[in-house]
C-alpha atoms as a PDB file:
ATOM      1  CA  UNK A   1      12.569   9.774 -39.383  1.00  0.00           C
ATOM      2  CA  UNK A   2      13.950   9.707 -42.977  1.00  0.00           C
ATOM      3  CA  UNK A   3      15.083   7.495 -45.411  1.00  0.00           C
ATOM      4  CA  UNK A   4      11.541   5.523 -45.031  1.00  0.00           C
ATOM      5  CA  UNK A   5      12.414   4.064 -48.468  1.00  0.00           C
ATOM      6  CA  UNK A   6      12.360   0.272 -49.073  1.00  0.00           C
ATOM      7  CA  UNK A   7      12.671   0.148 -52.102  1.00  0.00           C
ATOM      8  CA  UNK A   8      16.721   0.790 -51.541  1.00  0.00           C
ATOM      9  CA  UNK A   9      18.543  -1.051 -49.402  1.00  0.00           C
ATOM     10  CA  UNK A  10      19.844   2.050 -47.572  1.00  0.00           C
ATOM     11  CA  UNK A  11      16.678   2.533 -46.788  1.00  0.00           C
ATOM     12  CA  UNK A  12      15.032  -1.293 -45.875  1.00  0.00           C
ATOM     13  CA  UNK A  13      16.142  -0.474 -42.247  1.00  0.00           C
ATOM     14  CA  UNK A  14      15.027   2.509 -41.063  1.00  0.00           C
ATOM     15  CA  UNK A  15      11.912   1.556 -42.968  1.00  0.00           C
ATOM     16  CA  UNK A  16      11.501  -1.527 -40.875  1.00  0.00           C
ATOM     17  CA  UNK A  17      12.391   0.140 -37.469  1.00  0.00           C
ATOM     18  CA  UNK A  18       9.773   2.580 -38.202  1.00  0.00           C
ATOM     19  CA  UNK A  19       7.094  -0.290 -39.346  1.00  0.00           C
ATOM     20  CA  UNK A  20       7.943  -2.026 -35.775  1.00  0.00           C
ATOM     21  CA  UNK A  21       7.688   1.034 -33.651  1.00  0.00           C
ATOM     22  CA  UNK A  22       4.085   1.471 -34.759  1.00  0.00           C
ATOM     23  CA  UNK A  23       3.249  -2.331 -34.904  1.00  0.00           C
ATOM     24  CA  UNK A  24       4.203  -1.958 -31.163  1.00  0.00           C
ATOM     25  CA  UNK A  25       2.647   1.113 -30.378  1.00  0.00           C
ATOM     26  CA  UNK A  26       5.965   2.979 -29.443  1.00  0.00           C
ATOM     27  CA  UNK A  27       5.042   5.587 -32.456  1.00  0.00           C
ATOM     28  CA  UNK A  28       1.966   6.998 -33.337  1.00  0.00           C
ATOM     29  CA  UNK A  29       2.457   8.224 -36.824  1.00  0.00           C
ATOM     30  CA  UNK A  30       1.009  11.576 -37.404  1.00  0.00           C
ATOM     31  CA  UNK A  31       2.100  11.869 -41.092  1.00  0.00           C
ATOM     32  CA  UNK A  32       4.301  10.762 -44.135  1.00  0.00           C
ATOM     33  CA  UNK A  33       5.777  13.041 -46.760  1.00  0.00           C
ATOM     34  CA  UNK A  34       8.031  12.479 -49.991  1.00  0.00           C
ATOM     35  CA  UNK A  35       9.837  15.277 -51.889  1.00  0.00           C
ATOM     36  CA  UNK A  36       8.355  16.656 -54.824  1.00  0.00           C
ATOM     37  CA  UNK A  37       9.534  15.386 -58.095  1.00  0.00           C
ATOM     38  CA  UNK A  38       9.785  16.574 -61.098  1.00  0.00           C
ATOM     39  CA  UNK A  39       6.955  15.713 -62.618  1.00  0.00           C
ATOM     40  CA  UNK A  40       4.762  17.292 -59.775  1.00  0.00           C
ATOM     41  CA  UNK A  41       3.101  20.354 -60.988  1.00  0.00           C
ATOM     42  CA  UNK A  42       5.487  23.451 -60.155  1.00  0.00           C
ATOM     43  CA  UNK A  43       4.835  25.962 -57.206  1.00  0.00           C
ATOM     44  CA  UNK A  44       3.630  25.172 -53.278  1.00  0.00           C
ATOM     45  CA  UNK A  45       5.662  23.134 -51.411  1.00  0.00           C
ATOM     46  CA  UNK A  46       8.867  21.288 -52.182  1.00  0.00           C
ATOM     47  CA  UNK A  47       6.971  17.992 -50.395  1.00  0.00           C
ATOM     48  CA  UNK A  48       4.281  16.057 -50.799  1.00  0.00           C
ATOM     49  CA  UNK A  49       2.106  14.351 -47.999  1.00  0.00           C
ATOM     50  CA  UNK A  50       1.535  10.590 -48.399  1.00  0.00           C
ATOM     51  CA  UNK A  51      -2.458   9.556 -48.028  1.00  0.00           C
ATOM     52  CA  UNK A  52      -3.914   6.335 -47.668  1.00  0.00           C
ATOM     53  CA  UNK A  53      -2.311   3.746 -50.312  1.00  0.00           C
ATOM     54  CA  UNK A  54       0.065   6.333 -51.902  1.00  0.00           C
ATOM     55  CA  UNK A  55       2.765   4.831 -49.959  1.00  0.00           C
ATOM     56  CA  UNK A  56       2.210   1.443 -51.344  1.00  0.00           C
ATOM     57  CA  UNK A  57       1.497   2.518 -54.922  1.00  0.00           C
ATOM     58  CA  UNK A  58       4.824   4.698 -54.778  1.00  0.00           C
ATOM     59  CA  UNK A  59       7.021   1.481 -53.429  1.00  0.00           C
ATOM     60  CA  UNK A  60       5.551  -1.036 -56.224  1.00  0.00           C
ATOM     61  CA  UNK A  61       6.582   2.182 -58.784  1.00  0.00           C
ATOM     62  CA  UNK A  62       9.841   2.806 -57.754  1.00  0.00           C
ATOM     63  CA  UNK A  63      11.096  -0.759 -57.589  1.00  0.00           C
ATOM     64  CA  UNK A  64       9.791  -1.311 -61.003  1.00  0.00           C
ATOM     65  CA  UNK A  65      11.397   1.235 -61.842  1.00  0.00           C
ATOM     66  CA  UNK A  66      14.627   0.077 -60.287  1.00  0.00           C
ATOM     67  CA  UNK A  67      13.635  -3.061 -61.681  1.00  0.00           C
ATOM     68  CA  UNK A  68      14.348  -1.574 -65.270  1.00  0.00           C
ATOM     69  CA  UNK A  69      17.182   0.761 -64.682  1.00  0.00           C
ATOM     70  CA  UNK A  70      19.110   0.510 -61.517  1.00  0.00           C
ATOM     71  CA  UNK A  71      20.841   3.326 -59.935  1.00  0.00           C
ATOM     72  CA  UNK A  72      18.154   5.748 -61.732  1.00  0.00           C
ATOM     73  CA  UNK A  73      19.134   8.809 -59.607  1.00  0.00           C
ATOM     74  CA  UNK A  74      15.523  10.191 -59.236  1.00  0.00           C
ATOM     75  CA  UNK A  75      14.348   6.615 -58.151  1.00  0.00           C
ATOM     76  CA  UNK A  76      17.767   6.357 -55.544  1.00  0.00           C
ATOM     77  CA  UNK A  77      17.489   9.892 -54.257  1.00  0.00           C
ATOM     78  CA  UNK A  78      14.167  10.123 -53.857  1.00  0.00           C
ATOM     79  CA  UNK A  79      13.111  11.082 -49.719  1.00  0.00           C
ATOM     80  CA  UNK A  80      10.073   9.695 -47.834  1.00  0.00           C
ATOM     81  CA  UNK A  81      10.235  10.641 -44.466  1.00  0.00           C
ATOM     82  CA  UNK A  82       7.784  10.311 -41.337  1.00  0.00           C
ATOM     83  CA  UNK A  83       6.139  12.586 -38.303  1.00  0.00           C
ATOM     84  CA  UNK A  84       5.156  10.758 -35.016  1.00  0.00           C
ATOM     85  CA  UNK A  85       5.050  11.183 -31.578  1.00  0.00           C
ATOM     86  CA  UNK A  86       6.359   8.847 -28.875  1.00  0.00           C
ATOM     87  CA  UNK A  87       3.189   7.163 -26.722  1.00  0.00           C
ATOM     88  CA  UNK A  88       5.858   4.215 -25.535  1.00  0.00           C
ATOM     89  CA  UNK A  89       8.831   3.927 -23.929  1.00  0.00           C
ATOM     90  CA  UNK A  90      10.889   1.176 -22.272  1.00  0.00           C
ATOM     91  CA  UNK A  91      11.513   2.038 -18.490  1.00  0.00           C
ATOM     92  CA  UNK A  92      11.626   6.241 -18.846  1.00  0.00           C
ATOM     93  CA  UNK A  93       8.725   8.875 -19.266  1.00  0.00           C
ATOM     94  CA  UNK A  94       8.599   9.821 -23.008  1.00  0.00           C
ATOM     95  CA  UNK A  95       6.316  12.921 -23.502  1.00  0.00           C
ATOM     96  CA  UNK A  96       6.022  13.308 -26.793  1.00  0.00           C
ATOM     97  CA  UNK A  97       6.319  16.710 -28.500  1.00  0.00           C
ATOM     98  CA  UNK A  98       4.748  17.890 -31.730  1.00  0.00           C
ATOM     99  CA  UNK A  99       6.722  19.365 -34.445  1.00  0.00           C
ATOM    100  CA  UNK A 100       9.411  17.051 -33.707  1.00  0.00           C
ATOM    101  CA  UNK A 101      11.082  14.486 -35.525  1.00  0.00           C
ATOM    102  CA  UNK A 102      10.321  10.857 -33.436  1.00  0.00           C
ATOM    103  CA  UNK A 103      14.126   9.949 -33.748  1.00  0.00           C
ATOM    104  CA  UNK A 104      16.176  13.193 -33.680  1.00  0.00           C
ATOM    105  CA  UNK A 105      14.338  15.590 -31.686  1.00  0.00           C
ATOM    106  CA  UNK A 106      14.860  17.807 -34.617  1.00  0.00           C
ATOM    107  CA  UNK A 107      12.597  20.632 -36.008  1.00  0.00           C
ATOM    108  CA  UNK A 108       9.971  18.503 -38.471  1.00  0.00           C
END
């Protein structure tokens, strides 16, 4: 799932739906990434994965950042996404696939 970015409001939703999911144990998360910015150091990936608090420490960041200058591009356009697999379902057999996206189905 993308757009796991609260601090925009395009992106309070999906970030909520996600939080619930796994509160519930619908979603197992297997990982979260963010796209590289520009002050990552050039070269490997154009992503970064999210470990333990980073995902915390980047949300108090950004909407401080907001905070100061709203509608900063790099803050607005910034992506988080998450990887998960599906270990719940209401009335249907899920079986959950890696290397899928848990909403779309798509290629992760």
């Amino acid at each position: 799932i993308d757009d796991i970015t609260p601090w925009v409001s395009w992106g309070e939703g999906p970030t909520k739906a996600w939080d619930e999911a796994i509160a519930t144990g619908k979603i197992r998360e297997t990982g979260r990434f963010r796209q590289k910015a520009p002050a990552d150091p050039p070269g490997g990936p154009d992503w970064v994965e999210l470990k333990g608090g980073d995902m915390q420490l980047l949300h108090q960041v950004l909407s401080s950042m907001l905070k100061e200058s709203p509608k900063d591009p790099e803050v607005e356009h910034l992506k988080v996404w998450a990887v998960g697999e599906v270990v719940k379902s209401q009335g249907r057999e899920v079986v959950a696939e890696q290397g899928c996206d848990a909403v779309g189905g798509g290629e992760a």
